[in-house]
PDB file of N, CA and C in Angstrom:
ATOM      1  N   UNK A   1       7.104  18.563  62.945  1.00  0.00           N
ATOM      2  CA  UNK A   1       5.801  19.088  62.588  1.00  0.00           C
ATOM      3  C   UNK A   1       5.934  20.227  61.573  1.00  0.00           C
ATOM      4  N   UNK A   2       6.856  21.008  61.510  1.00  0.00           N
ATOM      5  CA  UNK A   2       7.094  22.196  60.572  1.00  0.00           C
ATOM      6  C   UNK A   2       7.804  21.780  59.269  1.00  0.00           C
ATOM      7  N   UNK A   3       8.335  21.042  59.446  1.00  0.00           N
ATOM      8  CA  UNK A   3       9.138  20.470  57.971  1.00  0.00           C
ATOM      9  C   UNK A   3       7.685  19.775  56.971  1.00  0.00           C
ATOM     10  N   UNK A   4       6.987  19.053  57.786  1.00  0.00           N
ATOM     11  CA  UNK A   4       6.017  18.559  57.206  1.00  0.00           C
ATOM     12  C   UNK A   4       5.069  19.509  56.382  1.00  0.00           C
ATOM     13  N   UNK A   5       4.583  20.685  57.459  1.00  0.00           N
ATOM     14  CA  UNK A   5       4.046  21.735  56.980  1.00  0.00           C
ATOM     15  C   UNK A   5       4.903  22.181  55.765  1.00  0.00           C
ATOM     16  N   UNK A   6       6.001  22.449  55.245  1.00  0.00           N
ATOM     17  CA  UNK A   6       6.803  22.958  54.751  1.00  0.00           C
ATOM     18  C   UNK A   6       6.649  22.271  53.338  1.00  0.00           C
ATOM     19  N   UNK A   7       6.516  20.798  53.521  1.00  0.00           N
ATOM     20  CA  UNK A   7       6.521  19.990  52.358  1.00  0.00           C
ATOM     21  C   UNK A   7       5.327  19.964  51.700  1.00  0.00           C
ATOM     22  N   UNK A   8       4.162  20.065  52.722  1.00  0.00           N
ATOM     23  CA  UNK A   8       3.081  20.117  51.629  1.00  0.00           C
ATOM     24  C   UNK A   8       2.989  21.546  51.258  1.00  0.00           C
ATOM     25  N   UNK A   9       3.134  22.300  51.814  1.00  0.00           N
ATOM     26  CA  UNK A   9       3.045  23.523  50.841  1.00  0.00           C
ATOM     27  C   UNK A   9       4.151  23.889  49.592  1.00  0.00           C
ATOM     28  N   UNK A  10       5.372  23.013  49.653  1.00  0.00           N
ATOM     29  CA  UNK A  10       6.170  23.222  48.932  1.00  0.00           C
ATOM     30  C   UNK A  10       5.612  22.284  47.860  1.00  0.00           C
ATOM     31  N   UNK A  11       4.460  21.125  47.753  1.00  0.00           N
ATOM     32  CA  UNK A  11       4.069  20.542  46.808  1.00  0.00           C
ATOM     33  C   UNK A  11       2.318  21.172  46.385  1.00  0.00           C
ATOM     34  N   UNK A  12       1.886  22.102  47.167  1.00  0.00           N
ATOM     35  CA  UNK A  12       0.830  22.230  46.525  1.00  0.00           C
ATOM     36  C   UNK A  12       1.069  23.635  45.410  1.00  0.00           C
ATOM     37  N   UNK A  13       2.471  24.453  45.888  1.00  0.00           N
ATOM     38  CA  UNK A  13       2.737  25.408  45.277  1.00  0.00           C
ATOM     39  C   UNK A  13       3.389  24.769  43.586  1.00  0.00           C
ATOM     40  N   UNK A  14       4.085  23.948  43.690  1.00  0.00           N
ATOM     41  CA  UNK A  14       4.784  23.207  42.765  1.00  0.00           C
ATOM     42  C   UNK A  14       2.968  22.598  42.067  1.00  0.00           C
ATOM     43  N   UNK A  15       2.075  22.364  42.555  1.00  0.00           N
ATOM     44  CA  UNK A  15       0.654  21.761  41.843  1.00  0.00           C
ATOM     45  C   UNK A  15       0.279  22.313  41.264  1.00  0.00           C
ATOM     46  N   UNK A  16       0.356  23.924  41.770  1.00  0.00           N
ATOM     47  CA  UNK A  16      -0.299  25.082  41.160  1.00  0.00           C
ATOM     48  C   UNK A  16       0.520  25.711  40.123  1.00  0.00           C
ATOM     49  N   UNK A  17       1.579  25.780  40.062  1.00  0.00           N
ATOM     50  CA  UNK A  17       2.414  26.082  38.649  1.00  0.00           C
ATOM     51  C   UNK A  17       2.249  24.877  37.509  1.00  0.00           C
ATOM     52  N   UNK A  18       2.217  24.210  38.195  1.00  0.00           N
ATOM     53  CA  UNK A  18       1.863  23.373  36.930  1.00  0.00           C
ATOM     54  C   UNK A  18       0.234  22.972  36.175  1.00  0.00           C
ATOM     55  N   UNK A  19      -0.655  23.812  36.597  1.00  0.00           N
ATOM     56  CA  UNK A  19      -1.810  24.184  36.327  1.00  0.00           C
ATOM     57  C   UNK A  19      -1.860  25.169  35.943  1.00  0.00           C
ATOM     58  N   UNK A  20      -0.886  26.590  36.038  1.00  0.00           N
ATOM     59  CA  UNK A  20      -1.092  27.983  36.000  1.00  0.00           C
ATOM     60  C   UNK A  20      -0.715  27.839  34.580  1.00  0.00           C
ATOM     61  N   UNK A  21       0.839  27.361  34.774  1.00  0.00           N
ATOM     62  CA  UNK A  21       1.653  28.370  33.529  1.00  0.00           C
ATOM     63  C   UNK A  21       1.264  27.748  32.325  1.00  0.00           C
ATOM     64  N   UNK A  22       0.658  26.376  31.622  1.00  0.00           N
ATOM     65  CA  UNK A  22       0.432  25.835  30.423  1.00  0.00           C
ATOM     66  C   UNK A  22      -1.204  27.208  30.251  1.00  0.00           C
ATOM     67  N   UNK A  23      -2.041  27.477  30.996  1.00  0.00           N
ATOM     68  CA  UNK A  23      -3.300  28.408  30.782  1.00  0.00           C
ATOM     69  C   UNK A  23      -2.700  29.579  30.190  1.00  0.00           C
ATOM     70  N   UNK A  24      -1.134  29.940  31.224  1.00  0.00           N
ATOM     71  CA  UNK A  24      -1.136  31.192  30.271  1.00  0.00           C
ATOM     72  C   UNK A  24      -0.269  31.658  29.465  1.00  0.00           C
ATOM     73  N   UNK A  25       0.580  30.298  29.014  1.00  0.00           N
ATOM     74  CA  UNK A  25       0.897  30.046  27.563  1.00  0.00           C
ATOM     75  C   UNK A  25       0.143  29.999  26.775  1.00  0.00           C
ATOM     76  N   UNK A  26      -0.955  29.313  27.143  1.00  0.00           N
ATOM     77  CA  UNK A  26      -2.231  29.083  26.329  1.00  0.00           C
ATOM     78  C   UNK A  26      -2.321  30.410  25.751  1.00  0.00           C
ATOM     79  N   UNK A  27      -2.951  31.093  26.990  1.00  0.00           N
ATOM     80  CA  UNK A  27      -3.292  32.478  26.266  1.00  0.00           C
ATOM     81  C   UNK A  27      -2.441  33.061  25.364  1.00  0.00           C
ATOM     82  N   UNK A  28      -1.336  33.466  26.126  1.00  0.00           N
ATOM     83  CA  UNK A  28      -0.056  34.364  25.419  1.00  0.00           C
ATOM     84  C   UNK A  28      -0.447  33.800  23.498  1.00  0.00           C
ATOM     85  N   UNK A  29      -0.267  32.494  23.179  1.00  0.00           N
ATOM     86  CA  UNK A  29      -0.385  32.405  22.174  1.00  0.00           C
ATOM     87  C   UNK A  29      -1.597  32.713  21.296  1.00  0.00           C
ATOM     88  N   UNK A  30      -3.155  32.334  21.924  1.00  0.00           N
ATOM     89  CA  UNK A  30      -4.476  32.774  21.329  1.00  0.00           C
ATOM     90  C   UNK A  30      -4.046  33.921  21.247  1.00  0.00           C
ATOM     91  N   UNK A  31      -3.301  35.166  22.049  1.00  0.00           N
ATOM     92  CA  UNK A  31      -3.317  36.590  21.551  1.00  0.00           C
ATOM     93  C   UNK A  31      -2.198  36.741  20.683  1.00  0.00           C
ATOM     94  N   UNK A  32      -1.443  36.167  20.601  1.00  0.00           N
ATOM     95  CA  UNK A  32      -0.558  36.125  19.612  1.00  0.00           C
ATOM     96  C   UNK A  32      -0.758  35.983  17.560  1.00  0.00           C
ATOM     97  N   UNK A  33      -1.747  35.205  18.243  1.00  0.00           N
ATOM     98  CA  UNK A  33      -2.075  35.035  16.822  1.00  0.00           C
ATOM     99  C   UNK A  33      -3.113  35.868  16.232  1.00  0.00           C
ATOM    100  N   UNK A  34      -3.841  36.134  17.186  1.00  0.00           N
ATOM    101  CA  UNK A  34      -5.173  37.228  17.027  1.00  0.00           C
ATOM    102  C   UNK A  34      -4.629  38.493  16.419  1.00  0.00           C
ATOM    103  N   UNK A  35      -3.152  39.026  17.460  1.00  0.00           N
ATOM    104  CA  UNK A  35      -2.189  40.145  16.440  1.00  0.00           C
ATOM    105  C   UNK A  35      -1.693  40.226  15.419  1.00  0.00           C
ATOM    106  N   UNK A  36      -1.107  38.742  14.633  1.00  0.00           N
ATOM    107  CA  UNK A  36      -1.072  38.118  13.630  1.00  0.00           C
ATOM    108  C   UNK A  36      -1.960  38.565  12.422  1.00  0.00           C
ATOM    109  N   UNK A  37      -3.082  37.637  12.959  1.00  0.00           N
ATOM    110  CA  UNK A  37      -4.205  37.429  11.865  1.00  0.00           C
ATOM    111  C   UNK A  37      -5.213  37.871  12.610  1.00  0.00           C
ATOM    112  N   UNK A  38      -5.736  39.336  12.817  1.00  0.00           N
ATOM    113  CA  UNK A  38      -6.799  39.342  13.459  1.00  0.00           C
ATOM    114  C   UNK A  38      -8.657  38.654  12.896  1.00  0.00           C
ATOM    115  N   UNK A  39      -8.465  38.512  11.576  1.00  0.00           N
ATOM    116  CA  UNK A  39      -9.808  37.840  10.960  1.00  0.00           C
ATOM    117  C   UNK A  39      -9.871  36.708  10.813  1.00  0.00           C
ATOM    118  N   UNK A  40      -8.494  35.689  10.829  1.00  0.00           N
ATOM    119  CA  UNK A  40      -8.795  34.402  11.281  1.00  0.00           C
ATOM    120  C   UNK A  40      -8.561  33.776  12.864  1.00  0.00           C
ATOM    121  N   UNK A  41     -10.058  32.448  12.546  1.00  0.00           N
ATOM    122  CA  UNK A  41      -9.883  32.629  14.277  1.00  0.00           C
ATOM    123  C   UNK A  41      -8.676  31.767  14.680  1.00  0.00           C
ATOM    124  N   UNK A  42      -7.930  32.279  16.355  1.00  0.00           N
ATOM    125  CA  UNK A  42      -6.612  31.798  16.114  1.00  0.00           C
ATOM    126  C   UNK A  42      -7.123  30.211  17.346  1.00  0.00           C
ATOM    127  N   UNK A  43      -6.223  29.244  17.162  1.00  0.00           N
ATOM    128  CA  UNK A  43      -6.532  27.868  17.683  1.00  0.00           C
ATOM    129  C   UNK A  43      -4.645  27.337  18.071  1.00  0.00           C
ATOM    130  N   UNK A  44      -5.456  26.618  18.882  1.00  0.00           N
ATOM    131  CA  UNK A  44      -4.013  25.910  19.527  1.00  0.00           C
ATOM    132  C   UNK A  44      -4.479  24.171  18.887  1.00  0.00           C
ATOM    133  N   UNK A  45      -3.505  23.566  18.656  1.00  0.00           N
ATOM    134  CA  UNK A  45      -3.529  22.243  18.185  1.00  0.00           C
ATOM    135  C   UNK A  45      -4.728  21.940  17.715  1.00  0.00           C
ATOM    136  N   UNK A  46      -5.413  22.364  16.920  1.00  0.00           N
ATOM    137  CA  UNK A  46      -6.665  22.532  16.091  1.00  0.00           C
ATOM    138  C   UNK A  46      -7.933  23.061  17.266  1.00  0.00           C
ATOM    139  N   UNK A  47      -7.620  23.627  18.476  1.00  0.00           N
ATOM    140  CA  UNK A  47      -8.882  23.604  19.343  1.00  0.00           C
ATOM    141  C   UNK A  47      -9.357  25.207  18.649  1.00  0.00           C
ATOM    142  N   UNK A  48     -10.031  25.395  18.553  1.00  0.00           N
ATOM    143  CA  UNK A  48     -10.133  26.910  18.698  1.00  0.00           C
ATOM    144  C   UNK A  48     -11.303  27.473  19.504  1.00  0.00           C
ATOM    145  N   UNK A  49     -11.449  28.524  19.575  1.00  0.00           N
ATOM    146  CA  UNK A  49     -11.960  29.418  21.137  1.00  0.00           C
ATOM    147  C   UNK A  49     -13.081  29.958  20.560  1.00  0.00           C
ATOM    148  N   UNK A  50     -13.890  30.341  20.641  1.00  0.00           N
ATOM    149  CA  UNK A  50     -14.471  31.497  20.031  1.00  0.00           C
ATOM    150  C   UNK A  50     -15.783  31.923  20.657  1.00  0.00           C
ATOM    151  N   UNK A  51     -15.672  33.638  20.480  1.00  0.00           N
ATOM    152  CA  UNK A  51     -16.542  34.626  21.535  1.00  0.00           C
ATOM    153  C   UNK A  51     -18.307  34.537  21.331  1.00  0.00           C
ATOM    154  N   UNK A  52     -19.044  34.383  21.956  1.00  0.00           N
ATOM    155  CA  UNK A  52     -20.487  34.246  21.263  1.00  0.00           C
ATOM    156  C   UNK A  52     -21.220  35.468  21.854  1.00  0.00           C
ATOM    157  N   UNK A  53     -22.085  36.597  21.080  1.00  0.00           N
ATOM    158  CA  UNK A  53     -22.052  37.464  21.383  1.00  0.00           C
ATOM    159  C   UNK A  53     -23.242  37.783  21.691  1.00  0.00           C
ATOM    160  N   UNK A  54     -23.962  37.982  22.682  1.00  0.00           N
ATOM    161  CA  UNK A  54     -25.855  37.675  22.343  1.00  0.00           C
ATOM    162  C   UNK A  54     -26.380  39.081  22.251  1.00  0.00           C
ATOM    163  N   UNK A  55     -27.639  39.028  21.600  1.00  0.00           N
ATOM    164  CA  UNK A  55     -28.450  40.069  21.661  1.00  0.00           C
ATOM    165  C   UNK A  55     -28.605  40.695  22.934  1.00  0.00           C
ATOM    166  N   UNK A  56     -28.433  40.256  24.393  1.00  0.00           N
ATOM    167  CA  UNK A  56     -28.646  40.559  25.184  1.00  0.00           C
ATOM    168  C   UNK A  56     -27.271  41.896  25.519  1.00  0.00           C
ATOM    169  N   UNK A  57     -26.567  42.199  25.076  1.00  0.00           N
ATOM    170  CA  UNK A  57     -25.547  43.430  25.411  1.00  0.00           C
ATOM    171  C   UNK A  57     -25.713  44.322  24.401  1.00  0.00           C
ATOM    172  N   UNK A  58     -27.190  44.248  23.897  1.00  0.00           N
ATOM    173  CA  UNK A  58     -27.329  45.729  22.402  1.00  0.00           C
ATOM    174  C   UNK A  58     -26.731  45.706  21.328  1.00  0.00           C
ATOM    175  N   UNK A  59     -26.058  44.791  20.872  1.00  0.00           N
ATOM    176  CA  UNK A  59     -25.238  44.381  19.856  1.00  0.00           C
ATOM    177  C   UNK A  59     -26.138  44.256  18.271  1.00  0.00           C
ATOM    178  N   UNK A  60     -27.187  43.817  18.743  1.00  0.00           N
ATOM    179  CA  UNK A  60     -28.210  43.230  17.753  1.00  0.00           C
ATOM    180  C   UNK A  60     -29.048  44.907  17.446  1.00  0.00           C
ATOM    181  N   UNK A  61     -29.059  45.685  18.214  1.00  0.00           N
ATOM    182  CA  UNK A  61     -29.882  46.844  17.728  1.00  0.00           C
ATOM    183  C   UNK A  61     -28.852  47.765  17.094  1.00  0.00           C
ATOM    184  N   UNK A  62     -27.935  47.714  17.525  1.00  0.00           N
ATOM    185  CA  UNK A  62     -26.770  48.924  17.012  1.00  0.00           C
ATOM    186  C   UNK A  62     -26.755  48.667  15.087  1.00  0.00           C
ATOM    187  N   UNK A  63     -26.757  47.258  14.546  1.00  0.00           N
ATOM    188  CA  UNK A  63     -26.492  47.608  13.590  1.00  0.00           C
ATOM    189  C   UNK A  63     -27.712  47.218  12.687  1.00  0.00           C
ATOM    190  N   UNK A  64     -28.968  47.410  13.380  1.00  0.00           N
ATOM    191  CA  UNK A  64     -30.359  47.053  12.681  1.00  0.00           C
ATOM    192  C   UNK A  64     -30.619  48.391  11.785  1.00  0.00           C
TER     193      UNK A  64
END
C-alpha cells in the first residue's frame, strides 16, 4: 500500500516539472530579451506577449 502511494506521487511530482520548468524558461527568456532590447517587443518562436494597459489604472489622465 505505501510503495503505491510512493509511485503516484513520485509521478505526479515528475508531471509537475514537466509543466513548471518549460513556463519558466519561457519567462527567463521574455525577460531576457526585454534587457536586450527593451523597445522591441521580445517573442519566443514568433509568439509574442504583450501588456494591454487600460484607462482604468489612470494611465490615460496622467499624460492628457
Amino acid at each position: 500500500m505505501g510503495e503505491k502511494k510512493e509511485q503516484i506521487k513520485y509521478i505526479l511530482i515528475r508531471v509537475l516539472y514537466i509543466i513548471i520548468v518549460p513556463i519558466i524558461i519561457y519567462d527567463f527568456i521574455l525577460i531576457a530579451q526585454t534587457m536586450i532590447n527593451p523597445y522591441k517587443t521580445p517573442n519566443v518562436f514568433g509568439i509574442k506577449t504583450f501588456n494591454i494597459v487600460s484607462r482604468k489604472y489612470g494611465t490615460y489622465y496622467k499624460h492628457k
